[in-house]
PDB file of N, CA and C in Angstrom:
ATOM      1  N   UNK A   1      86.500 106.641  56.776  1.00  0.00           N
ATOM      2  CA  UNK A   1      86.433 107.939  57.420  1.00  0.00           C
ATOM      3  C   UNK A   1      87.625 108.025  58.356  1.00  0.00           C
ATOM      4  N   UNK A   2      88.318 108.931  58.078  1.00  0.00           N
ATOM      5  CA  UNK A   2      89.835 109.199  58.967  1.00  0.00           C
ATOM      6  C   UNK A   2      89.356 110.515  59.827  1.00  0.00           C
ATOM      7  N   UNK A   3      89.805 109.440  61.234  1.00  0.00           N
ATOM      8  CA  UNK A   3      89.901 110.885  62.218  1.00  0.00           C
ATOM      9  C   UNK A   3      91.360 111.332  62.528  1.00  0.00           C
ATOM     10  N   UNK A   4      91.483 112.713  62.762  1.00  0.00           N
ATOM     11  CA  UNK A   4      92.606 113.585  62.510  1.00  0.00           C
ATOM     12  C   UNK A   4      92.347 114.733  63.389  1.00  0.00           C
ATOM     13  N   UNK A   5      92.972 114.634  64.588  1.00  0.00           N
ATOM     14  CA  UNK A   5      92.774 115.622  65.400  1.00  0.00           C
ATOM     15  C   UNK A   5      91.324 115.943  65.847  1.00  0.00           C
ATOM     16  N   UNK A   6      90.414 114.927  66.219  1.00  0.00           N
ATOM     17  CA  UNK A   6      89.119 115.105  66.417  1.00  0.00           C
ATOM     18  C   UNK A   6      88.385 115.498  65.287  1.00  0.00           C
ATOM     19  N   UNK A   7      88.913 115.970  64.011  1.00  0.00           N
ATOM     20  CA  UNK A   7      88.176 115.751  63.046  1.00  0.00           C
ATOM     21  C   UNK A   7      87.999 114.457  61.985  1.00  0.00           C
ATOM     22  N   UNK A   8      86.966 114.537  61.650  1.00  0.00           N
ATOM     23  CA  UNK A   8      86.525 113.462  60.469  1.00  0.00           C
ATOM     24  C   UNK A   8      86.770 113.785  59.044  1.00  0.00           C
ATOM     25  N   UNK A   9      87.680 113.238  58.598  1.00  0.00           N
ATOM     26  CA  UNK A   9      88.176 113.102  56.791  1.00  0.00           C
ATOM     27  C   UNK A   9      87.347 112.182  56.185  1.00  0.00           C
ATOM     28  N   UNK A  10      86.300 112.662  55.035  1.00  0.00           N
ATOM     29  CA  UNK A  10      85.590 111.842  54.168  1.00  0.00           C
ATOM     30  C   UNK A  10      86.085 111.738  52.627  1.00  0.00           C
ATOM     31  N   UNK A  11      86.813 111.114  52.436  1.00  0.00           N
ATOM     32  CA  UNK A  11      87.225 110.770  50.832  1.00  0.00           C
ATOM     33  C   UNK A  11      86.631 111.572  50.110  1.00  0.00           C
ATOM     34  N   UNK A  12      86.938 112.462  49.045  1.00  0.00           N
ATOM     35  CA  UNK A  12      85.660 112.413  48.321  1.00  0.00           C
ATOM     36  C   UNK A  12      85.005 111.901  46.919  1.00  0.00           C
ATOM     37  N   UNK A  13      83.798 111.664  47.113  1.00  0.00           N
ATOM     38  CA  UNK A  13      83.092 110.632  46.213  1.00  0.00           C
ATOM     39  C   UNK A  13      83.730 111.192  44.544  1.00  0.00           C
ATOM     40  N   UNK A  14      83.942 110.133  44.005  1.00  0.00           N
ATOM     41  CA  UNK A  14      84.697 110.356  42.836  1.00  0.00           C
ATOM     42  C   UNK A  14      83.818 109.715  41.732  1.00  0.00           C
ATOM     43  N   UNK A  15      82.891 108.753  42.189  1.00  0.00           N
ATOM     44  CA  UNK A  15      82.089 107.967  41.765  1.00  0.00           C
ATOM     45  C   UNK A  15      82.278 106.475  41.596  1.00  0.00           C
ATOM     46  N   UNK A  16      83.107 106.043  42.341  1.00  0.00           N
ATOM     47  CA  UNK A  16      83.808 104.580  42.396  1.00  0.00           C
ATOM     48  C   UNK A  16      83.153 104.367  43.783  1.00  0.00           C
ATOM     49  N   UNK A  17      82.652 103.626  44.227  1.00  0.00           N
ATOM     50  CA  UNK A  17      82.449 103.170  45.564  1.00  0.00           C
ATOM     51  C   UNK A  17      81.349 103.803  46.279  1.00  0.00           C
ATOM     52  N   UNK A  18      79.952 103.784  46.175  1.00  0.00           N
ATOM     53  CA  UNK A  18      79.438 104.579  46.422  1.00  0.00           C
ATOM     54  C   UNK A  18      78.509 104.243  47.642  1.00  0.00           C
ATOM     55  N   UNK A  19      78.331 102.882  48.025  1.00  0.00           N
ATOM     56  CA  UNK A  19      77.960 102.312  49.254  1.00  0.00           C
ATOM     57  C   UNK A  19      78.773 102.531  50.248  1.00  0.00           C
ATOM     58  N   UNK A  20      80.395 102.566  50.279  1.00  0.00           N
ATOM     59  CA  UNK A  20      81.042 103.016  51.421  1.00  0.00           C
ATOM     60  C   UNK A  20      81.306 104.455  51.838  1.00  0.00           C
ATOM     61  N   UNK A  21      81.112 105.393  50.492  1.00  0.00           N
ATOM     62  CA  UNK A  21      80.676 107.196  50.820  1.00  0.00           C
ATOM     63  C   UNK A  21      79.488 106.942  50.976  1.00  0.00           C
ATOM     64  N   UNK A  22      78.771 106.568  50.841  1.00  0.00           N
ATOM     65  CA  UNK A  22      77.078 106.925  51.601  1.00  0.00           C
ATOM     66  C   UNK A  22      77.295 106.244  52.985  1.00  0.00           C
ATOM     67  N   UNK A  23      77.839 105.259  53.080  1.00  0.00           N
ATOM     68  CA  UNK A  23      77.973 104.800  54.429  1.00  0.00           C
ATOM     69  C   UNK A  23      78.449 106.080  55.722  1.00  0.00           C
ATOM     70  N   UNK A  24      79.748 106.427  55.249  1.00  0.00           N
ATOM     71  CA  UNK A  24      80.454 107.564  55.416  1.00  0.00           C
ATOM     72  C   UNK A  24      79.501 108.532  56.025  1.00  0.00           C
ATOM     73  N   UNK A  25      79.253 109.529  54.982  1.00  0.00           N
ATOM     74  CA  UNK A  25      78.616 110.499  54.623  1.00  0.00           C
ATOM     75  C   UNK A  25      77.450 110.831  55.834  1.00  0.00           C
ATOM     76  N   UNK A  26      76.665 109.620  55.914  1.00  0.00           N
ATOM     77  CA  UNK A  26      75.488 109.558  56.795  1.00  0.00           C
ATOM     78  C   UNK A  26      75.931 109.291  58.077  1.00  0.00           C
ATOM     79  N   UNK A  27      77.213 108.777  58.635  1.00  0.00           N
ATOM     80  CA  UNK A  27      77.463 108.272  59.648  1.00  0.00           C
ATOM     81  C   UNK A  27      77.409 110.027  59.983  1.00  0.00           C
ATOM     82  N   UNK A  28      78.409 110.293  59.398  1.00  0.00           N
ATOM     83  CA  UNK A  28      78.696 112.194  59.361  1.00  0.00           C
ATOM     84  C   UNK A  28      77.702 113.034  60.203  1.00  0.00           C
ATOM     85  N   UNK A  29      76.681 112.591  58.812  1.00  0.00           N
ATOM     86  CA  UNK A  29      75.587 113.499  59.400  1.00  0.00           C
ATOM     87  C   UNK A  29      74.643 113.630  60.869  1.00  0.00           C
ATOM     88  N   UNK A  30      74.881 111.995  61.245  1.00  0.00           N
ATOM     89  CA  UNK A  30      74.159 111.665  62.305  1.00  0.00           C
ATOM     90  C   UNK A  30      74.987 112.376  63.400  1.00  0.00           C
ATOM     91  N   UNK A  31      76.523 112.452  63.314  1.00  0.00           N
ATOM     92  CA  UNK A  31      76.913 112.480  64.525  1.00  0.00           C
ATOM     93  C   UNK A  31      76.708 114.157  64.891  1.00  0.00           C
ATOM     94  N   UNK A  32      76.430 115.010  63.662  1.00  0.00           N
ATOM     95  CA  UNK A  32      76.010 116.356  63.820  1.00  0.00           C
ATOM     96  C   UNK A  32      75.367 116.720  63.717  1.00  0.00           C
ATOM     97  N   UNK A  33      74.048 115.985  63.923  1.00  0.00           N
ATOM     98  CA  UNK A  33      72.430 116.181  64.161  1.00  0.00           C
ATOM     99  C   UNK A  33      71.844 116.952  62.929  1.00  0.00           C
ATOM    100  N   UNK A  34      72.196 116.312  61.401  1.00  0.00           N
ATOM    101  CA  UNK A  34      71.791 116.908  60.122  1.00  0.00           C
ATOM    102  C   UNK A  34      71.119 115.699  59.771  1.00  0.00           C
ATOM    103  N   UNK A  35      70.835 114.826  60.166  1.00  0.00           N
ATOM    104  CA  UNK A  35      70.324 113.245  59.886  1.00  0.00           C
ATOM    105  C   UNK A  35      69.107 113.502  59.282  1.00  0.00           C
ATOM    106  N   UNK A  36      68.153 114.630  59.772  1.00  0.00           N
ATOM    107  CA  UNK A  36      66.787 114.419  59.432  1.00  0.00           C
ATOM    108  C   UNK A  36      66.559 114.507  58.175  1.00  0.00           C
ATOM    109  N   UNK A  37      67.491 115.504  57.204  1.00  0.00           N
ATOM    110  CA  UNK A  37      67.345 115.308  55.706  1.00  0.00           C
ATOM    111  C   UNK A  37      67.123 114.469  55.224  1.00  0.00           C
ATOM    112  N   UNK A  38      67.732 113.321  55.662  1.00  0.00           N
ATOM    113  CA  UNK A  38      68.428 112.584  54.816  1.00  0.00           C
ATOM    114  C   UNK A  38      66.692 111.779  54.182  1.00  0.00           C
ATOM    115  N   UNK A  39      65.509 111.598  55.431  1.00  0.00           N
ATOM    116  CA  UNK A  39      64.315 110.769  55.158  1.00  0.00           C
ATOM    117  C   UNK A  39      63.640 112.100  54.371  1.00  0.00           C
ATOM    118  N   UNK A  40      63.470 113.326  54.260  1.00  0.00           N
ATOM    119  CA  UNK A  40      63.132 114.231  53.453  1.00  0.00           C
ATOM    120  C   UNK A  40      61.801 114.080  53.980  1.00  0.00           C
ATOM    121  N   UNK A  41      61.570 114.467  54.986  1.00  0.00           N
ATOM    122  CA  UNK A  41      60.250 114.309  55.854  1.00  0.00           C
ATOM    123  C   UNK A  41      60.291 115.341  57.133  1.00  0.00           C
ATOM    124  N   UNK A  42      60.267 116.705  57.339  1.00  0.00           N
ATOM    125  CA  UNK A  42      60.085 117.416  57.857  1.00  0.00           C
ATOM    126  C   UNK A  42      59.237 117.368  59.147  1.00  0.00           C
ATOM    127  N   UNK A  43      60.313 117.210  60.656  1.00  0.00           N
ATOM    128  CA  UNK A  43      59.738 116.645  61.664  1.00  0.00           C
ATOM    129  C   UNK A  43      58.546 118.389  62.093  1.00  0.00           C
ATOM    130  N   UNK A  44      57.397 117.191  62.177  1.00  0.00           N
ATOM    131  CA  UNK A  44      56.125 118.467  62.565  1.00  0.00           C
ATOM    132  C   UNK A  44      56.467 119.350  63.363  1.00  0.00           C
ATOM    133  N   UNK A  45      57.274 119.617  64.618  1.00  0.00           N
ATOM    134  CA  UNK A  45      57.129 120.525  65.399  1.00  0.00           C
ATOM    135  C   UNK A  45      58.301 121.397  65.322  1.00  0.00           C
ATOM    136  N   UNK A  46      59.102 121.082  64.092  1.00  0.00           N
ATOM    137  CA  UNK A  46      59.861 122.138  63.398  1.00  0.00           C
ATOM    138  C   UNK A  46      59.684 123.482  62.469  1.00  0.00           C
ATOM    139  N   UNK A  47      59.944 124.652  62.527  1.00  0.00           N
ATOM    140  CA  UNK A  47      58.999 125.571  61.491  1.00  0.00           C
ATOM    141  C   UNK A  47      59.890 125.337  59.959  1.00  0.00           C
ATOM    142  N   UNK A  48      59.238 125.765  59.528  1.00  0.00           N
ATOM    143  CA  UNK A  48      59.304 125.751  57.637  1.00  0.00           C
ATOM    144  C   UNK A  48      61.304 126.425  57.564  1.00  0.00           C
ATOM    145  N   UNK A  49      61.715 127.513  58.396  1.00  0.00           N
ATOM    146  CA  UNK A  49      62.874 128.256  58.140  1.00  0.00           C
ATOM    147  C   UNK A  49      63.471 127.271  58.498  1.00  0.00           C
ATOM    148  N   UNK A  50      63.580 126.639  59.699  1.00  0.00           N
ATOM    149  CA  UNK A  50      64.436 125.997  60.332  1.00  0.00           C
ATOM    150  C   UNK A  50      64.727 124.567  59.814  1.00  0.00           C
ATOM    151  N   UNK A  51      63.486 124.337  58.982  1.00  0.00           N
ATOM    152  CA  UNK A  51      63.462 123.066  58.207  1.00  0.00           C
ATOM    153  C   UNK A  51      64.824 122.949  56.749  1.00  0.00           C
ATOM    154  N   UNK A  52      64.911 124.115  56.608  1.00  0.00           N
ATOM    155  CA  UNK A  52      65.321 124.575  55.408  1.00  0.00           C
ATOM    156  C   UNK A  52      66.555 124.733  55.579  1.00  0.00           C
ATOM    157  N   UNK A  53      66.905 125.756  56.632  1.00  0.00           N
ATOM    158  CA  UNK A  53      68.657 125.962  57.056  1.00  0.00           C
ATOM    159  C   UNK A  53      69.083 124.576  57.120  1.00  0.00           C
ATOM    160  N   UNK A  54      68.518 123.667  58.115  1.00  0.00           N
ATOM    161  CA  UNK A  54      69.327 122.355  57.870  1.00  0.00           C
ATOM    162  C   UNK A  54      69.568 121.191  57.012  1.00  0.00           C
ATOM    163  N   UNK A  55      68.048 121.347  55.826  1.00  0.00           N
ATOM    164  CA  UNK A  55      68.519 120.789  54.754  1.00  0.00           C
ATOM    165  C   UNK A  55      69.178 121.401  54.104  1.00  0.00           C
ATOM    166  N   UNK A  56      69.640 122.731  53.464  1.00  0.00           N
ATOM    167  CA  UNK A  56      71.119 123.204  53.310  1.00  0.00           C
ATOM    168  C   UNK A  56      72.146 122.750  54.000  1.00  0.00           C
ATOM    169  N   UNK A  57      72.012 122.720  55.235  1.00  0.00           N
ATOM    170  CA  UNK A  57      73.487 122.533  55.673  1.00  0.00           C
ATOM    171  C   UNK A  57      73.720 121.108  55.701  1.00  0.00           C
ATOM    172  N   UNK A  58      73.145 120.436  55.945  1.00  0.00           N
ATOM    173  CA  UNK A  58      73.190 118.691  55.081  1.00  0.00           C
ATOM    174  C   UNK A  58      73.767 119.042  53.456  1.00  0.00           C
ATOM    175  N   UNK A  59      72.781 119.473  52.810  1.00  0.00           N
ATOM    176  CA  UNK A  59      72.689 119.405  51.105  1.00  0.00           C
ATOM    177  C   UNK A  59      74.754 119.993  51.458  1.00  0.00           C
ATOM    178  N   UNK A  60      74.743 121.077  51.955  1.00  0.00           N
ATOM    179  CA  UNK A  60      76.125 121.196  51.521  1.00  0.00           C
ATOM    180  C   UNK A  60      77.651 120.854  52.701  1.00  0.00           C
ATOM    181  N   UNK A  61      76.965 120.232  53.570  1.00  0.00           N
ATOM    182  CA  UNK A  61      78.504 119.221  53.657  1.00  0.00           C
ATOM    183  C   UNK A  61      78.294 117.861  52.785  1.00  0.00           C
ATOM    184  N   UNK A  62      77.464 117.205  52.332  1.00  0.00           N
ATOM    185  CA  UNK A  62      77.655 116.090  51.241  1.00  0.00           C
ATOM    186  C   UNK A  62      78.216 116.663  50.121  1.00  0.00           C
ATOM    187  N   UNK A  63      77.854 117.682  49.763  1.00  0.00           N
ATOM    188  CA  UNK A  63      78.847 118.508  48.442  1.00  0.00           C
ATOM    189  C   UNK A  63      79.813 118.756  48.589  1.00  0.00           C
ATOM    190  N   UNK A  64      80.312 119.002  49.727  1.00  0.00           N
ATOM    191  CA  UNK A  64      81.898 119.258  50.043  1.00  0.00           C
ATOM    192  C   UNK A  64      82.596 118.206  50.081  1.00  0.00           C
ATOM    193  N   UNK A  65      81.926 116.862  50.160  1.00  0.00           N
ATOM    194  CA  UNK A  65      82.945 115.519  49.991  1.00  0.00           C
ATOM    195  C   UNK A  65      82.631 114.974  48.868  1.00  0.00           C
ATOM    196  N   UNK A  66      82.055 115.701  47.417  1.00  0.00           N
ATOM    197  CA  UNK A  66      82.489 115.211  46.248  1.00  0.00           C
ATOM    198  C   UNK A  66      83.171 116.218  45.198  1.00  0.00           C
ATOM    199  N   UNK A  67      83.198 114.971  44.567  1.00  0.00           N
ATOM    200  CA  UNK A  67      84.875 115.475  43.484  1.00  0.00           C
ATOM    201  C   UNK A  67      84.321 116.319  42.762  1.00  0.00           C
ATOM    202  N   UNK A  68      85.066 117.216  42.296  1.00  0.00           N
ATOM    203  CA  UNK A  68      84.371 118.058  41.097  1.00  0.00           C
ATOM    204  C   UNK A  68      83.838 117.707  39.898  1.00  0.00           C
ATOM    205  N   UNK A  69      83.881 116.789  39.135  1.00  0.00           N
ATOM    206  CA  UNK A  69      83.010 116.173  37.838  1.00  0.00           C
ATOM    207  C   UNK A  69      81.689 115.497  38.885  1.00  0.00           C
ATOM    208  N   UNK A  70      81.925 114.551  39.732  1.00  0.00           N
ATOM    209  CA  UNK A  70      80.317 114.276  40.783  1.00  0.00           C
ATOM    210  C   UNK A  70      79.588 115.984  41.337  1.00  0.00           C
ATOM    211  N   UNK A  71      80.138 116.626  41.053  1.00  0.00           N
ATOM    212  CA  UNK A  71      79.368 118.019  41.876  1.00  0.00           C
ATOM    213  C   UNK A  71      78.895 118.430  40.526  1.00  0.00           C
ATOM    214  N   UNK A  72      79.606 118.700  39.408  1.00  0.00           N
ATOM    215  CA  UNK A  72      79.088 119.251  38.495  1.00  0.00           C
ATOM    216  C   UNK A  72      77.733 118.676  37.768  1.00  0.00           C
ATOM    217  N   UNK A  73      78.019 117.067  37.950  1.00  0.00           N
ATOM    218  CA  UNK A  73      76.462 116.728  37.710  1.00  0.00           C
ATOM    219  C   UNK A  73      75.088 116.802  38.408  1.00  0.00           C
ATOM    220  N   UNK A  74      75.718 117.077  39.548  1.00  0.00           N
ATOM    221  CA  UNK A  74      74.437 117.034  40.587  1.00  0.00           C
ATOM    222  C   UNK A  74      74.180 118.804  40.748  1.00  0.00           C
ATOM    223  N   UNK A  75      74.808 119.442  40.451  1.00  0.00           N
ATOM    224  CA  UNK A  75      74.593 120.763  41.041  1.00  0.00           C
ATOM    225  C   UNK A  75      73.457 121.683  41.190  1.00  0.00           C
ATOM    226  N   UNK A  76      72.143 120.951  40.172  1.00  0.00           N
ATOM    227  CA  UNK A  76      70.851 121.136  40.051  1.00  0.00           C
ATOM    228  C   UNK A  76      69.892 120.757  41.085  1.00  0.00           C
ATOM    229  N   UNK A  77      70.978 119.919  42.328  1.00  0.00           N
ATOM    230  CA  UNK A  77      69.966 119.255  43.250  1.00  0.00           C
ATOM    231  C   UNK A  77      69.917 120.361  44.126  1.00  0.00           C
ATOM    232  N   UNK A  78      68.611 120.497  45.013  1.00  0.00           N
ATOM    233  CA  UNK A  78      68.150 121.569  45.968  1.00  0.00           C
ATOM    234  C   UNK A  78      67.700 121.023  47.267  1.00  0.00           C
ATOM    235  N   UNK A  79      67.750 119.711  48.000  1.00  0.00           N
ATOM    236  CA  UNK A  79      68.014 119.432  48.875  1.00  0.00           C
ATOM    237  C   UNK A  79      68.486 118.235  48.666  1.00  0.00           C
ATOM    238  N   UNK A  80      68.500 117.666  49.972  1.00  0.00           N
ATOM    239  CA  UNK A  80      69.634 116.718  50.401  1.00  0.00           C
ATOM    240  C   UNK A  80      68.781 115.121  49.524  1.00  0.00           C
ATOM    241  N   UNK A  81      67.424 114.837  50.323  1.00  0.00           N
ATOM    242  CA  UNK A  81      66.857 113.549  50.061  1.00  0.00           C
ATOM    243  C   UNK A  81      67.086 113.856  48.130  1.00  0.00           C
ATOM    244  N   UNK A  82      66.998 114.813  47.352  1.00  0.00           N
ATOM    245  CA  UNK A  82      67.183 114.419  46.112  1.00  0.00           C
ATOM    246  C   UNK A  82      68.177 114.349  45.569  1.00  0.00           C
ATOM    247  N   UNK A  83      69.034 114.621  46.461  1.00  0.00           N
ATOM    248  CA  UNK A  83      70.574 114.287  46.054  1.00  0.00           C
ATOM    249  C   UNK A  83      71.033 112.575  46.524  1.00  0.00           C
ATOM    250  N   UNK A  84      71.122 112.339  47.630  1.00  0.00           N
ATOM    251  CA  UNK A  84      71.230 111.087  48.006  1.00  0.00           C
ATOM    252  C   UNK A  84      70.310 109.958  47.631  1.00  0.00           C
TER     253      UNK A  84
END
C-alpha cells in the first residue's frame, strides 16, 4: 500500500497475490470505518438503511482495486462478506 500525498494506493488485485491485497484492502477499510462488512454481521443498534449504504460503500472501494477480468468475475457479488 503506497502513500502519496496522504493518500493510500492499493495495487489492483489481478489475481496473483491475494493474501497481500486482502491484507491491503482491509487495512483500508479499517482506517475508514467500513470494517464492519467485512464480518457480514450487522451491528444491532444500526438501522437496516444505514446497514446497507456501508456495505456498498465497502462492496465498492474493494471493486475499485481490482483489475478488470477479477471484476468481471465477481460482478454478481452484492455485498462485501460475499465477495471477500
Amino acid at each position: 500500500m503506497a502513500m502519496d500525498e496522504g493518500k493510500m494506493k492499493i495495487e489492483k488485485f489481478d489475481g496473483a497475490d491475494f493474501g497481500f491485497w486482502k491484507m491491503q484492502i482491509e487495512d483500508y477499510l479499517y482506517q475508514k470505518g467500513m470494517q464492519e462488512p467485512l464480518t457480514g454481521r450487522k451491528p444491532e443498534a444500526m438501522k437496516e438503511d444505514e446497514w446497507s449504504f456501508l456495505d456498498r460503500k465497502a462492496l465498492g472501494a474493494i471493486r475499485l482495486t481490482l483489475s478488470r477480468n477479477v471484476a468481471f468475475n465477481i460482478a454478481k457479488e452484492k455485498t462485501t462478506v460475499s465477495l471477500m
